[in-house]
Protein backbone atom coordinates (compact mmCIF):
# COMPACT_ATOMS: atom_id res chain seq x y z
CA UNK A 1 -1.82 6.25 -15.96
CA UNK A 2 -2.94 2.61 -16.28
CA UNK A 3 -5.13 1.56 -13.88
CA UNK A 4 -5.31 -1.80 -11.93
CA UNK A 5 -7.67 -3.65 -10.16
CA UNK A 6 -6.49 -5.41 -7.03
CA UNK A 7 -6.34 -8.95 -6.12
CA UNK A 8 -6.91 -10.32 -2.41
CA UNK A 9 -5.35 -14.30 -2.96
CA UNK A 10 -1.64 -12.20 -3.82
CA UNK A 11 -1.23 -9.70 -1.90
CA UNK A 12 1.85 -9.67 -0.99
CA UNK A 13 3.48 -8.72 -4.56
CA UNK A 14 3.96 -5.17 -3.83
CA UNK A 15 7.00 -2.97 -5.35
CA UNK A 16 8.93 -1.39 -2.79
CA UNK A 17 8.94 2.45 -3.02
CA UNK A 18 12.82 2.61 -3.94
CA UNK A 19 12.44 0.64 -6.95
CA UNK A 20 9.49 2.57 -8.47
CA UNK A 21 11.42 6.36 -7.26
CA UNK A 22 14.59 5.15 -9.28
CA UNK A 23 12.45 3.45 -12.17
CA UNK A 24 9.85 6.54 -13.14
CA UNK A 25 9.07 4.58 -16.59
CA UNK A 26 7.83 1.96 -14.04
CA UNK A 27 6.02 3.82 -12.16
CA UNK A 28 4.11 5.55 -14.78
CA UNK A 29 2.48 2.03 -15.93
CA UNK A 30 1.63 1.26 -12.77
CA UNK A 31 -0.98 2.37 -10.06
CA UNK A 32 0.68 3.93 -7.16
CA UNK A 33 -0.28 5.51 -4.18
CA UNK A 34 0.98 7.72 -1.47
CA UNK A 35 1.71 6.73 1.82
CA UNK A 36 2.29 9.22 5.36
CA UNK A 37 2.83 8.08 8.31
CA UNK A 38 1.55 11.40 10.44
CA UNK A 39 2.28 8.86 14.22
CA UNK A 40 5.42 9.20 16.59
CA UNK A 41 5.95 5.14 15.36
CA UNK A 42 7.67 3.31 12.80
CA UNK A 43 5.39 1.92 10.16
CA UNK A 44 6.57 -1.43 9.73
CA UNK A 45 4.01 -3.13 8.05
CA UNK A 46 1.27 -2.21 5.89
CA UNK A 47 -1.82 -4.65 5.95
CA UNK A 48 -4.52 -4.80 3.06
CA UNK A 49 -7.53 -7.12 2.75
CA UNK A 50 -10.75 -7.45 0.55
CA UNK A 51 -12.90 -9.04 2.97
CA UNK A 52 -11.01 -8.33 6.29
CA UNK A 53 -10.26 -12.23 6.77
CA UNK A 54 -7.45 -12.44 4.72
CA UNK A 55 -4.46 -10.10 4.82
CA UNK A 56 -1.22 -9.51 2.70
CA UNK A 57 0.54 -7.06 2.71
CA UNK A 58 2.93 -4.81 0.84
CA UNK A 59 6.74 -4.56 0.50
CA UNK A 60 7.88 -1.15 2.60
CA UNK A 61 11.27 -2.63 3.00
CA UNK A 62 12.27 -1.63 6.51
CA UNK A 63 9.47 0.23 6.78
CA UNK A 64 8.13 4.17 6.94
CA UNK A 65 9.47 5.77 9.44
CA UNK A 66 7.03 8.61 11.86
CA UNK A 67 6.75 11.95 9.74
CA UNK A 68 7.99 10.34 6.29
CA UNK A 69 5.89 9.28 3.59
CA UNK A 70 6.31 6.41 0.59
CA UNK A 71 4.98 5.67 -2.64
CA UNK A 72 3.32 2.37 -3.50
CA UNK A 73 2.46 0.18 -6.49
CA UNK A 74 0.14 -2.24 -7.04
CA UNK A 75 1.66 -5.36 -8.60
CA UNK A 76 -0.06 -6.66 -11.99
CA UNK A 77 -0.86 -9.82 -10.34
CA UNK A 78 -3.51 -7.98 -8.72
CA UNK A 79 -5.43 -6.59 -11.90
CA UNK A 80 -8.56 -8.93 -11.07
CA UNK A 81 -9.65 -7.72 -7.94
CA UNK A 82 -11.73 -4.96 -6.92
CA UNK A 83 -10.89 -1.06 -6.39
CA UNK A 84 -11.97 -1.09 -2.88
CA UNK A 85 -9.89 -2.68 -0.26
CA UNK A 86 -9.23 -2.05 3.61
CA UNK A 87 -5.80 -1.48 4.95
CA UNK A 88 -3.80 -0.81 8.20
CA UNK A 89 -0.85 -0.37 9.36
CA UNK A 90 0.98 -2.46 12.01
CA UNK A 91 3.64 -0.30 14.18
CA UNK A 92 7.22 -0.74 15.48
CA UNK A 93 5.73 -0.81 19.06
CA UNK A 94 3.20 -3.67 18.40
CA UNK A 95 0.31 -2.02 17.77
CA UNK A 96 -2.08 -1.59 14.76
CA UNK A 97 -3.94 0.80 13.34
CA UNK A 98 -7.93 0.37 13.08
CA UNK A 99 -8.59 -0.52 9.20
CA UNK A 100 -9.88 1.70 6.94
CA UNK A 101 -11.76 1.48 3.49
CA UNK A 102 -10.18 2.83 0.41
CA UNK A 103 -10.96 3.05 -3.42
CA UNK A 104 -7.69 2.57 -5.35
CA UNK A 105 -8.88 3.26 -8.50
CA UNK A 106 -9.05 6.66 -7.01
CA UNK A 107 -6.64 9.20 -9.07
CA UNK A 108 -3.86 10.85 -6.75
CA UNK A 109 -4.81 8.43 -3.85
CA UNK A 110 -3.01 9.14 0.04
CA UNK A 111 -3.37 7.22 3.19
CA UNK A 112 -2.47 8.45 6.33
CA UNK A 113 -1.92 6.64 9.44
């Protein structure tokens, strides 16, 4: 599995979990990652920053729905970034999660909100 380093200034270049299921050559060059959504809410965004000033975010089409989980990729725009980057999740209801450090250089990565 080729690994990527992420990129804060284009964020918001993410694959959407459909494509990469129905593509598996695709996702085997990429970095992915697993997401589960463990609330009672909607997922409707998912929020990622470097430096927690500026956030993108990644393509979950209509979102991940409460007890479901989706896989990720990283886009190779981001390759010149750093493996550690906070995320969180912003909610049907209006809410958002608290954000969280991860390393996603990390093999066999999964977030759960």
């Amino acid at each position: 599995m080729k690994i990527h380093k992420l990129a804060a200034t284009s964020m918001v270049m993410l694959l959407s979990a459909g494509a990469i299921l129905n593509n598996a050559a695709a996702a085997e060059s990429e970095y992915s990652f697993k997401v589960t959504n463990k609330t009672k809410v909607k997922i409707t965004k998912l929020l990622v920053s470097e430096d927690k000033k500026e956030w993108g975010y990644f393509d979950i089409g209509k979102g991940i729905a409460a007890g479901e989980n989706m896989t990720l990729v990283w886009d190779s725009s981001t390759n010149n970034e750093g493996c550690d980057q906070y995320v969180k999740a912003a909610y049907a209801d209006g809410s958002e999660s608290e954000e969280a450090k991860f390393n996603f250089c990390e093999a066999n990565l999964e977030l759960e909100f």
